[in-house]
Structure formats: C-alpha cells, structure tokens
N, C-alpha and C. Protein backbone atom coordinates (compact mmCIF):
# COMPACT_ATOMS: atom_id res chain seq x y z
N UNK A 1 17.39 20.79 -8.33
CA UNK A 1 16.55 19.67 -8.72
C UNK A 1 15.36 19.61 -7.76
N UNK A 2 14.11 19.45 -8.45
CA UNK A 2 12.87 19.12 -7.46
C UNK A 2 13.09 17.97 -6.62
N UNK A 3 12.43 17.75 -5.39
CA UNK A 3 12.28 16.61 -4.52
C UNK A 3 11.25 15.53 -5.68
N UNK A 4 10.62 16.27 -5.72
CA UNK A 4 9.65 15.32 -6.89
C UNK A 4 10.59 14.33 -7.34
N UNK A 5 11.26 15.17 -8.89
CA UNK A 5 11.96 14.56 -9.91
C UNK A 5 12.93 13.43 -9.04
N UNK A 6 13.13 14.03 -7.36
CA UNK A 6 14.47 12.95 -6.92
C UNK A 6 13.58 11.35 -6.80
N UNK A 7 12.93 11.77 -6.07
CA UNK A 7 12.12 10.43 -4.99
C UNK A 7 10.48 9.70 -6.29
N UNK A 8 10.17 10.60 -7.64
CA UNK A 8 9.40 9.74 -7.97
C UNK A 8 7.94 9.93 -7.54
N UNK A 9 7.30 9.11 -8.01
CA UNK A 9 5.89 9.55 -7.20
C UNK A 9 5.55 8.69 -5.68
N UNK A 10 4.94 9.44 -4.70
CA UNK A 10 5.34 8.92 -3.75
C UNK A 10 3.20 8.36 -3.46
N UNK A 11 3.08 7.55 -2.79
CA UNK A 11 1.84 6.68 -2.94
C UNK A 11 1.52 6.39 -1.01
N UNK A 12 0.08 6.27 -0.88
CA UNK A 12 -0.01 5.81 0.50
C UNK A 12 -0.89 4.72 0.44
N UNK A 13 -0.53 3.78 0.78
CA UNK A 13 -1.72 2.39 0.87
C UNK A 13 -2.93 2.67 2.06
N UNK A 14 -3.85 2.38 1.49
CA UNK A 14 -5.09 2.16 2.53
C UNK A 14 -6.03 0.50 2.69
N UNK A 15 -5.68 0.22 3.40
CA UNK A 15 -6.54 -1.08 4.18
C UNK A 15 -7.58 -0.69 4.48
N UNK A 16 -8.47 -1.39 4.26
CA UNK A 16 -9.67 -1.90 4.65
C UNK A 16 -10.36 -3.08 5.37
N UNK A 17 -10.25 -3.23 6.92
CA UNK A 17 -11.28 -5.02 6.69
C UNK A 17 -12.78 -4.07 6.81
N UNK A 18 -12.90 -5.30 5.81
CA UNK A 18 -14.67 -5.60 5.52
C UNK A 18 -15.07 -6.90 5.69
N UNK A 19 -14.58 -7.44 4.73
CA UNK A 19 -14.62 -9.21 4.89
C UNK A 19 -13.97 -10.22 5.14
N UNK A 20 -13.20 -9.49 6.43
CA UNK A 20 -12.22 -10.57 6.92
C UNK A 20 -13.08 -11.48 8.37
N UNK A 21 -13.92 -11.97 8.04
CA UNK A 21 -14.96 -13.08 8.75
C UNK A 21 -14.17 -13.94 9.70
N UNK A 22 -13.41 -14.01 9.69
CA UNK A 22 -12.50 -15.04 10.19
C UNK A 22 -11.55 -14.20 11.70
N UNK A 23 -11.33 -12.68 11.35
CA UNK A 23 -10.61 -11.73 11.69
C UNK A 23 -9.17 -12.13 12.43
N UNK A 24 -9.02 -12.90 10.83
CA UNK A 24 -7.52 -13.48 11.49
C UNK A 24 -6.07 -12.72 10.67
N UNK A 25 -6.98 -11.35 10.40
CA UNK A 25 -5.72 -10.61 9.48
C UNK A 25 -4.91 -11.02 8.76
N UNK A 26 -5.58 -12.08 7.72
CA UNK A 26 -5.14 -12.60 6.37
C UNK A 26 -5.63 -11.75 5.31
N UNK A 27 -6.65 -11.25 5.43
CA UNK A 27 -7.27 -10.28 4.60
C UNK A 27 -6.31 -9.01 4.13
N UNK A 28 -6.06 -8.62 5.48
CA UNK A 28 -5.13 -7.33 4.96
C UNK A 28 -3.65 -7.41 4.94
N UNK A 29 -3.62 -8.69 5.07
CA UNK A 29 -2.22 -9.41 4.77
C UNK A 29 -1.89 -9.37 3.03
N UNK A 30 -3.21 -9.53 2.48
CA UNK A 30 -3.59 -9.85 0.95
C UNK A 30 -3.52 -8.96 0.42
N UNK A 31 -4.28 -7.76 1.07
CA UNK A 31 -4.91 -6.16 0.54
C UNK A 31 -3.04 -5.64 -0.02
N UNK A 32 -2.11 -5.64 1.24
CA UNK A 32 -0.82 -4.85 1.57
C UNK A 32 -0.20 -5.79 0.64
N UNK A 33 0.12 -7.14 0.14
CA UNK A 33 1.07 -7.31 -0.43
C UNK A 33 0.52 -7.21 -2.10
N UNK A 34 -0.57 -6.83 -2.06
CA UNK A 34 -1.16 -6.54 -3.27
C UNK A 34 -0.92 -5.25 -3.82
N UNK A 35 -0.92 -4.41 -3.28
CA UNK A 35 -0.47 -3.13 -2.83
C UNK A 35 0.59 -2.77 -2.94
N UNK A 36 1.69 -3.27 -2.25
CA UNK A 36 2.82 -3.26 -2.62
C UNK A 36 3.74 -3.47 -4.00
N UNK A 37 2.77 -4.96 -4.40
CA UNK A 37 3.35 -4.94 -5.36
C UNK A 37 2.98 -4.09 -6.58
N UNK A 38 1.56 -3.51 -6.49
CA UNK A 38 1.55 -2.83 -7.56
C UNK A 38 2.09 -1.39 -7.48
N UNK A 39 2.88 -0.46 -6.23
CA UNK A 39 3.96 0.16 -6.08
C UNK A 39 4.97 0.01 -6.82
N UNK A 40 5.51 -0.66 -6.45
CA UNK A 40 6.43 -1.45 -6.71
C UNK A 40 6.60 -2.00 -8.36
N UNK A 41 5.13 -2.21 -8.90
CA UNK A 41 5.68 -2.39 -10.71
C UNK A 41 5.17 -1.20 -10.99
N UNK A 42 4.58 -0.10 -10.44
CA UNK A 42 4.61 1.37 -11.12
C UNK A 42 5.82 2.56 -10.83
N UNK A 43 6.56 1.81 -9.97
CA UNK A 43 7.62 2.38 -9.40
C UNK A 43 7.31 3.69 -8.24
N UNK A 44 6.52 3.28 -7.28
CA UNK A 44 5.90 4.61 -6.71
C UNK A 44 6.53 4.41 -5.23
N UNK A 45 6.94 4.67 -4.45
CA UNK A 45 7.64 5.06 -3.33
C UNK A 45 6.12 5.12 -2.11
N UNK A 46 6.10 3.74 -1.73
CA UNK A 46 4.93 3.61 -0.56
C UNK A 46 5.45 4.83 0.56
N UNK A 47 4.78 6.18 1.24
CA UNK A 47 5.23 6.30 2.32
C UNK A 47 4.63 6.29 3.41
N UNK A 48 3.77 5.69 3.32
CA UNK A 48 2.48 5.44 4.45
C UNK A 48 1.70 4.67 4.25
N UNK A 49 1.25 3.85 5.11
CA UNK A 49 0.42 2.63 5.47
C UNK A 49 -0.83 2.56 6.06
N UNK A 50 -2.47 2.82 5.68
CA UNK A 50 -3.35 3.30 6.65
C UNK A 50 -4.01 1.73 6.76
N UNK A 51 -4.79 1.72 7.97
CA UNK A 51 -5.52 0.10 8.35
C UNK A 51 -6.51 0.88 8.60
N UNK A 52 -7.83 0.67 8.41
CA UNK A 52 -9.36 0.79 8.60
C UNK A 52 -9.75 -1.03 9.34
C-alpha cells in the first residue's frame, strides 16, 4: 500500500502578519484556526505550520 493512499493528503499552513496593527497575535490566531479548520473539513493531514 502507498504512504499516500495510508495518511491522505498531507497540507502545510502558512501565516502571514500583515495587518496585525495591534501585534497582539490575534491575527494569526484567526489565520491558524481558519486553517485548520478548513484541513480538517477537506480531510487533509496539517504537517507543518509556517509564521511569516
């Protein structure tokens, strides 16, 4: 059996602040659980997390 077919498609989130004015890391608090969840309803296996 492929690793593929086991684990699914596997996805890496990328952050961005741009307009977090405040720079109280609510922004990418927003970005990641946004993120997640749309992982998560495409069924994709987050395996990495990048912050800009």
């Amino acid at each position: 059996m492929q690793e593929e077919a086991k684990t699914g498609i596997r996805a890496a989130i990328y952050l961005h602040i741009s307009l977090d004015l405040e720079m109280d890391g609510l922004a990418i608090d927003r970005q990641r659980e946004d993120c997640e969840n749309l992982a998560k309803y495409r069924r994709w296996e987050v395996v990495e997390t990048y912050v800009d």
